[in-house]
Protein backbone atom coordinates (compact mmCIF):
# COMPACT_ATOMS: atom_id res chain seq x y z
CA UNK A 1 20.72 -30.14 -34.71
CA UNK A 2 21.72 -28.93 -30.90
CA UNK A 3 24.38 -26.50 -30.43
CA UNK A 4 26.55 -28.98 -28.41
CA UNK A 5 26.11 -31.54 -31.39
CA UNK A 6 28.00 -29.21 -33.68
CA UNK A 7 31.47 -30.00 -34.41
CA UNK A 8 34.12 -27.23 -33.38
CA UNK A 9 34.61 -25.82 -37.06
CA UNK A 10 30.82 -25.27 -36.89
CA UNK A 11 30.81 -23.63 -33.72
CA UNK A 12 33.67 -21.20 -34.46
CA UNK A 13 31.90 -19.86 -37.88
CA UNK A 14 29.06 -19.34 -35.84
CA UNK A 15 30.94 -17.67 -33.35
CA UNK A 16 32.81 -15.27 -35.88
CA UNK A 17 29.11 -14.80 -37.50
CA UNK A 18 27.78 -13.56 -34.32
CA UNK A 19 30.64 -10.92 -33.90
CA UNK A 20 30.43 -10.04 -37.02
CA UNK A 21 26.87 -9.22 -37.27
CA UNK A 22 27.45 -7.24 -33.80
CA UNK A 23 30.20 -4.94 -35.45
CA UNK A 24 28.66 -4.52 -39.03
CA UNK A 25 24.67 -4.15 -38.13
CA UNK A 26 25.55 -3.30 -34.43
CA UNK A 27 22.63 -5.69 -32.45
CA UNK A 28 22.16 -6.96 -29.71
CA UNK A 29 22.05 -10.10 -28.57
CA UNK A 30 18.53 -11.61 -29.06
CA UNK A 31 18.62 -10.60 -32.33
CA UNK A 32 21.75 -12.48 -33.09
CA UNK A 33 20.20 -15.52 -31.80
CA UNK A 34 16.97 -15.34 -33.57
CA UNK A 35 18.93 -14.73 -36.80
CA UNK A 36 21.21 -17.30 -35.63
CA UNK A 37 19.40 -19.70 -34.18
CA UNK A 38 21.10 -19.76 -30.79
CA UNK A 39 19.69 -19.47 -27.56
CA UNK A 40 20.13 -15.45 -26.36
CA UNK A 41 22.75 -16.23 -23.31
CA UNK A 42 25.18 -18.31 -25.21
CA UNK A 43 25.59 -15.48 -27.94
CA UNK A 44 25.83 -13.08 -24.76
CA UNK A 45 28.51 -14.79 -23.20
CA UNK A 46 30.59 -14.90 -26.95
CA UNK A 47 29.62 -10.93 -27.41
CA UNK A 48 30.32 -9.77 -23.51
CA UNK A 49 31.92 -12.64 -21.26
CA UNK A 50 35.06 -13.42 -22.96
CA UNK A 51 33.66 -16.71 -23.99
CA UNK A 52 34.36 -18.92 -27.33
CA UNK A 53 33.95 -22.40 -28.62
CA UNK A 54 37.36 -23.44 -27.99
CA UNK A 55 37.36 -22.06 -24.51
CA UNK A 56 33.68 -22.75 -23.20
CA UNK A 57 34.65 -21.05 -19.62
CA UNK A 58 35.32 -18.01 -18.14
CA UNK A 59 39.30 -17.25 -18.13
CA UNK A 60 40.08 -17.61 -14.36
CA UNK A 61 41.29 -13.84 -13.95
CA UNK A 62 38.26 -12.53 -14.85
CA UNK A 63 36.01 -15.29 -12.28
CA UNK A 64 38.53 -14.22 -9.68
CA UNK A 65 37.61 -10.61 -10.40
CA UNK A 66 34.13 -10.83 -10.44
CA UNK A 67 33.89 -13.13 -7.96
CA UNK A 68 36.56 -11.71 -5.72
CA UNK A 69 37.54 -15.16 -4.32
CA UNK A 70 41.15 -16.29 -4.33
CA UNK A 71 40.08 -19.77 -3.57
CA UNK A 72 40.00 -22.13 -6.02
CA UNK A 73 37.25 -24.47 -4.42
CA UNK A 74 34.78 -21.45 -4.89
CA UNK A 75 35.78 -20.61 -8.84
CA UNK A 76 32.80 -21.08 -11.50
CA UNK A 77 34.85 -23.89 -13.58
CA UNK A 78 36.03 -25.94 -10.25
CA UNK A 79 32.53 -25.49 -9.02
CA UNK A 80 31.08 -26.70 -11.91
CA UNK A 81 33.37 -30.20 -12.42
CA UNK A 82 32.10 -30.97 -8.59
CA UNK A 83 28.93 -30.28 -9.33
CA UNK A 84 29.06 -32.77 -11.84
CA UNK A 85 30.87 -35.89 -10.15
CA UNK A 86 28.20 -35.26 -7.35
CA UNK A 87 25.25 -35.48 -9.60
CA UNK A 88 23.40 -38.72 -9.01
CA UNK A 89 25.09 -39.92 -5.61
CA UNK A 90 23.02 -40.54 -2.42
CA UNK A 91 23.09 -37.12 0.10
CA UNK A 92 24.57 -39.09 3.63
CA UNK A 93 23.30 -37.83 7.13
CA UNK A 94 26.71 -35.96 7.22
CA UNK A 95 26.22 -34.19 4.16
CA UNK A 96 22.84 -33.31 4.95
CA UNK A 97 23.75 -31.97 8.28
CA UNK A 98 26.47 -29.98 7.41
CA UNK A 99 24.61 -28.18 4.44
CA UNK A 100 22.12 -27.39 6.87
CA UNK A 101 24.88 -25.59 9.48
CA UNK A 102 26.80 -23.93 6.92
CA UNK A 103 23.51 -22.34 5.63
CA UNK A 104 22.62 -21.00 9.20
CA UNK A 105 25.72 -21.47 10.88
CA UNK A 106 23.47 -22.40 14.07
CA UNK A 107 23.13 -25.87 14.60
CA UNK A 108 19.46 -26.91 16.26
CA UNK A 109 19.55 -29.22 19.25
CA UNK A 110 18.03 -32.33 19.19
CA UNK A 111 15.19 -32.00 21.57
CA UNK A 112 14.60 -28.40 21.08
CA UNK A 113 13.90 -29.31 17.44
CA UNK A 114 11.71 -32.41 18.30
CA UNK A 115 9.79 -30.03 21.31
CA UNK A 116 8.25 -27.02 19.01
CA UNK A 117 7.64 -29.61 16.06
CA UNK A 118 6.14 -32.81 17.45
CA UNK A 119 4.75 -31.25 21.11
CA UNK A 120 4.39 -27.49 20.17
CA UNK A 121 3.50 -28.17 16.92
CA UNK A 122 4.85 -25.36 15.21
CA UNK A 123 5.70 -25.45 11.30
CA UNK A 124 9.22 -25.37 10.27
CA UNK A 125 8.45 -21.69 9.29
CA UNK A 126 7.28 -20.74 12.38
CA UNK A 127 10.31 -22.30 14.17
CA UNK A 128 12.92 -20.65 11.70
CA UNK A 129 11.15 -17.67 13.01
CA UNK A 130 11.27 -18.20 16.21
CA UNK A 131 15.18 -19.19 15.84
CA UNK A 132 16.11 -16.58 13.14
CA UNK A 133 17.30 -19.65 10.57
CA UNK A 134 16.22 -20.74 7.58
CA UNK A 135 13.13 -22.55 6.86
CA UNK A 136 15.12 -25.59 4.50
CA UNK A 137 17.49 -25.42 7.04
CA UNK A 138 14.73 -26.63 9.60
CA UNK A 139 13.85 -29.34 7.35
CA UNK A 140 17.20 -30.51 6.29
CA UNK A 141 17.97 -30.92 10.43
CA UNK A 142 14.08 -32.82 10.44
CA UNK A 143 15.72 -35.02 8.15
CA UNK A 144 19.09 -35.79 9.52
CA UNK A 145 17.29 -36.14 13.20
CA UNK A 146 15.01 -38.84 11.40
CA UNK A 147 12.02 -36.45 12.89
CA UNK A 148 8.85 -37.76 11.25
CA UNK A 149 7.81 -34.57 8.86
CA UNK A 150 3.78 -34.13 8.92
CA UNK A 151 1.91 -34.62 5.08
CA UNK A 152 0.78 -31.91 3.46
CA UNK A 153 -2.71 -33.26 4.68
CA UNK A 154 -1.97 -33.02 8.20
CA UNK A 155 -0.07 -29.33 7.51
CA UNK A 156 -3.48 -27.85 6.23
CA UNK A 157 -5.70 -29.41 8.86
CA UNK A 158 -3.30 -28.05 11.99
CA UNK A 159 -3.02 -24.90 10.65
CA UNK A 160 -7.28 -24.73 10.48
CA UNK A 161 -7.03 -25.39 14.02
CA UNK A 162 -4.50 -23.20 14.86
CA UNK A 163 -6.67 -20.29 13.25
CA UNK A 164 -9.93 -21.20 15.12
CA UNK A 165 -8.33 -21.07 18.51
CA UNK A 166 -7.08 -17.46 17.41
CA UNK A 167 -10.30 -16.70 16.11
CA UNK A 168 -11.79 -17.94 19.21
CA UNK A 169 -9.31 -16.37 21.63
CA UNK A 170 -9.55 -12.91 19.93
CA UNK A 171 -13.72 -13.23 20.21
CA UNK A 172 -13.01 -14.15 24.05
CA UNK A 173 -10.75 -10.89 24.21
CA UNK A 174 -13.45 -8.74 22.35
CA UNK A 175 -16.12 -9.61 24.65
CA UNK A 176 -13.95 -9.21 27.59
CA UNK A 177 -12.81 -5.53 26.16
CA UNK A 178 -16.94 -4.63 25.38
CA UNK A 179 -17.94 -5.64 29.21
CA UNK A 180 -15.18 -3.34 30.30
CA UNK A 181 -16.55 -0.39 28.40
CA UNK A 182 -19.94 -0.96 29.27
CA UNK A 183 -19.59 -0.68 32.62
CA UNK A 184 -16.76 2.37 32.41
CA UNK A 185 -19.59 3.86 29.97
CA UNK A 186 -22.74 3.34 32.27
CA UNK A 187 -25.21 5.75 31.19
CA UNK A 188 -26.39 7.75 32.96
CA UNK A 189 -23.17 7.16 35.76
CA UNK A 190 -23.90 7.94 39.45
CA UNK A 191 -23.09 12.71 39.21
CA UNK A 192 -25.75 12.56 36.06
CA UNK A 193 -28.67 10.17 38.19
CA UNK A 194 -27.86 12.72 40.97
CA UNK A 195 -28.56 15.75 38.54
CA UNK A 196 -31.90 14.11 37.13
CA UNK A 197 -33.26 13.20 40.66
CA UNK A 198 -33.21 17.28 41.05
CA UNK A 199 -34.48 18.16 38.46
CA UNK A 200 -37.01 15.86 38.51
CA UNK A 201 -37.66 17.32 42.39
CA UNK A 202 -37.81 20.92 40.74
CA UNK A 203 -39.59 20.84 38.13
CA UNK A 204 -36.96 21.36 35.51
CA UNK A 205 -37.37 20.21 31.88
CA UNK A 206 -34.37 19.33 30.76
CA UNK A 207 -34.11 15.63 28.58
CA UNK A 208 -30.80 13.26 29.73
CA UNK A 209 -28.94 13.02 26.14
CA UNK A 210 -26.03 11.50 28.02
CA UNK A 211 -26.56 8.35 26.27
CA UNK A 212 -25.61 9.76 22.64
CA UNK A 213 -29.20 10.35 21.76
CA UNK A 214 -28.75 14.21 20.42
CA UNK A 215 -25.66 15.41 18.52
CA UNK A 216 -24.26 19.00 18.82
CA UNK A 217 -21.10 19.48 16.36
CA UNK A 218 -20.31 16.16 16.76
CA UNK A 219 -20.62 16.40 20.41
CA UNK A 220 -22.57 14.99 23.11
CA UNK A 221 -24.31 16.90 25.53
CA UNK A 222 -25.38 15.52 28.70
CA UNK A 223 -29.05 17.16 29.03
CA UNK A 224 -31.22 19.58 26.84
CA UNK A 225 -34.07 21.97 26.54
CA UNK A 226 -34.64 21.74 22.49
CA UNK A 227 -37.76 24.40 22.90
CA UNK A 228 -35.23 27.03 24.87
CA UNK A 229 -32.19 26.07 23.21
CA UNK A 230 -30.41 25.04 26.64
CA UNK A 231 -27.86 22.80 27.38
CA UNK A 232 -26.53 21.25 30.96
CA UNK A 233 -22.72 19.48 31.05
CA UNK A 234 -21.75 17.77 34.14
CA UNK A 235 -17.94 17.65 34.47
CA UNK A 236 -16.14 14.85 36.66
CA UNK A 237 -13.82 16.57 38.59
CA UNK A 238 -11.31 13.60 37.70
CA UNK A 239 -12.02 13.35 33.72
CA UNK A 240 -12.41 17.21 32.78
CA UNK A 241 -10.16 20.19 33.22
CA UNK A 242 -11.66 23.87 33.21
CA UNK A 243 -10.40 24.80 29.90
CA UNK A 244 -12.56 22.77 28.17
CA UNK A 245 -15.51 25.26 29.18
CA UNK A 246 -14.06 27.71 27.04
CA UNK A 247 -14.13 25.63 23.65
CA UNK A 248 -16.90 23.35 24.48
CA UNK A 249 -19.25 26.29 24.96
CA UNK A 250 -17.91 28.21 21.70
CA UNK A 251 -18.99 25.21 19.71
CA UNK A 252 -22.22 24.76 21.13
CA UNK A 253 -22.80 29.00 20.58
CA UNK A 254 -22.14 28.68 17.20
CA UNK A 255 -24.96 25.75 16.74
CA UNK A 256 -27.35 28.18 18.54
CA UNK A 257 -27.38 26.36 22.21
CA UNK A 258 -26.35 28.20 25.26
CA UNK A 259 -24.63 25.95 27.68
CA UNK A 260 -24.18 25.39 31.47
CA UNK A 261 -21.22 23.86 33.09
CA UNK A 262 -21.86 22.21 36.33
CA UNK A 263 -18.98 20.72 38.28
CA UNK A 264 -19.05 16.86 40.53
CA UNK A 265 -18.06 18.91 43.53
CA UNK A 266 -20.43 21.50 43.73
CA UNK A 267 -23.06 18.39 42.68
CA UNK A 268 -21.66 16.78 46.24
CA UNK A 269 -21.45 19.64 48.12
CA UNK A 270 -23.92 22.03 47.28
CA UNK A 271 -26.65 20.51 45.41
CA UNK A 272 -29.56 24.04 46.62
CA UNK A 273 -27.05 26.03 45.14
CA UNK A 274 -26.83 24.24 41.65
CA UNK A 275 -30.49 24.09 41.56
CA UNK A 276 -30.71 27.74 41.76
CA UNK A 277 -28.01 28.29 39.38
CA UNK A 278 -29.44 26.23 36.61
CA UNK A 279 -32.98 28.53 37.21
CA UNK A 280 -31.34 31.30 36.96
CA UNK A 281 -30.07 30.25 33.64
CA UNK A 282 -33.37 29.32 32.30
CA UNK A 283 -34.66 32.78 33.38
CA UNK A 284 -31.50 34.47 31.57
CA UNK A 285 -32.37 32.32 28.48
């Protein structure tokens, strides 16, 4: 037989039972109920919530305590007896709408609503985002509007779409992104042709690695003589600063290579002069 179907003397020998057993054996309450047969939070509420059979509720000083509301309409008991004489009745457009601005305090707009839902086509989470409400509060308004709300069917299906056009867009932006560096990364650019047509003109052996075909350190050298150990960098005046010479070349040292630094200007300006400089370099190495 149910708890409730007990009668009251029943209830109250259970009730002394379970304090009883808490002050002799000193348990808690699951074991109570198990010995007891009881579900666990109706023991708790006789052993730590003031409760008993006679008085089923909390006493009303201790709601208003815990609670801290001096308003009867928000108490656990008067809460509970409303509860009740609403269960079963019809929710009215009113009722529906004002559930929906006391949860957000933020009424939507009619068309604003009807806009990002039926044109937009946004889900009611991604308008409560876009609005900072809640998402059943969306709904509830969907409702009281008389908005048609889409099936779960149609739900799944736009939001497929929705990810292939990002899918797509993002590809479109990739692309767009990997034509820009290919043509900011042309290899070899227009100072490193110049450099090759004199060597070429001189006689020079030196291989264009420009392109990330040899590997120093992690670095990539612009040309090199593998059988003399030699290696060329061509600095853009705009892109490189002169302390880099100092570091760059350390690095390459300790791998073995000796290096040359060869600035865009002096390319420009005096291209007999960097043709003698780079011999002189082989001759030194």
């Amino acid at each position: 037989m149910e708890y409730r179907q007990l009668s009251l003397e029943k209830k109250l020998k259970l009730y002394h039972t379970a304090l009883k057993l808490k002050k002799e054996k000193n348990i808690g309450r699951r074991k109570i109920s198990k010995i007891l047969n009881l579900s666990p939070d109706l023991v708790g509420s006789w052993l730590y919530r003031n409760v008993n059979p006679i008085n089923p509720m909390f006493r009303l000083e201790i709601v208003d305590m815990f609670r801290g509301e001096k308003n009867p309409a928000k108490r656990i008991d008067v809460r509970l007896k409303i509860s009740s004489a609403l269960r079963g009745r019809k929710k009215s457009k009113d009722w529906i709408r004002n559930i929906a601005f006391a949860q957000t305090r933020k009424l939507i707009p009619y068309q604003t609503l009807k806009n990002l839902y039926c044109e937009q086509k946004l889900s009611t989470y991604e308008i409560a985002q876009k609005l900072n409400v809640y998402k059943s509060s969306v709904f509830r308004q969907l409702k009281w509007y008389n908005i048609p709300t889409r099936t779960t069917s149609e739900s799944v299906r736009l939001s497929k779409l929705k990810r292939k056009d990002e899918l797509s867009k993002t590809a479109k932006e990739n692309n767009i992104i990997n034509n820009i560096f290919k043509n900011i990364h042309i290899c070899p650019n227009k100072i490193e042709q110049k450099l090759i047509n004199l060597l070429k003109k001189d006689n020079l052996f030196f291989r264009y690695t420009g392109d990330g075909s040899f590997c120093v350190k992690g670095f990539y050298p612009d040309f090199v003589n593998e059988e003399k150990r030699l290696i060329i960098e061509v600095f853009g005046d705009y892109w490189h600063k002169p302390k880099e010479i100092k570091w760059k070349s350390a690095i390459f040292k300790s791998a073995n290579f000796n290096s040359l630094f060869i600035w865009e200007h002096e390319l420009n300006k005096e291209p007999e002069i960097v043709i003698e400089k780079i011999k002189n370099f082989m001759e030194a190495h």
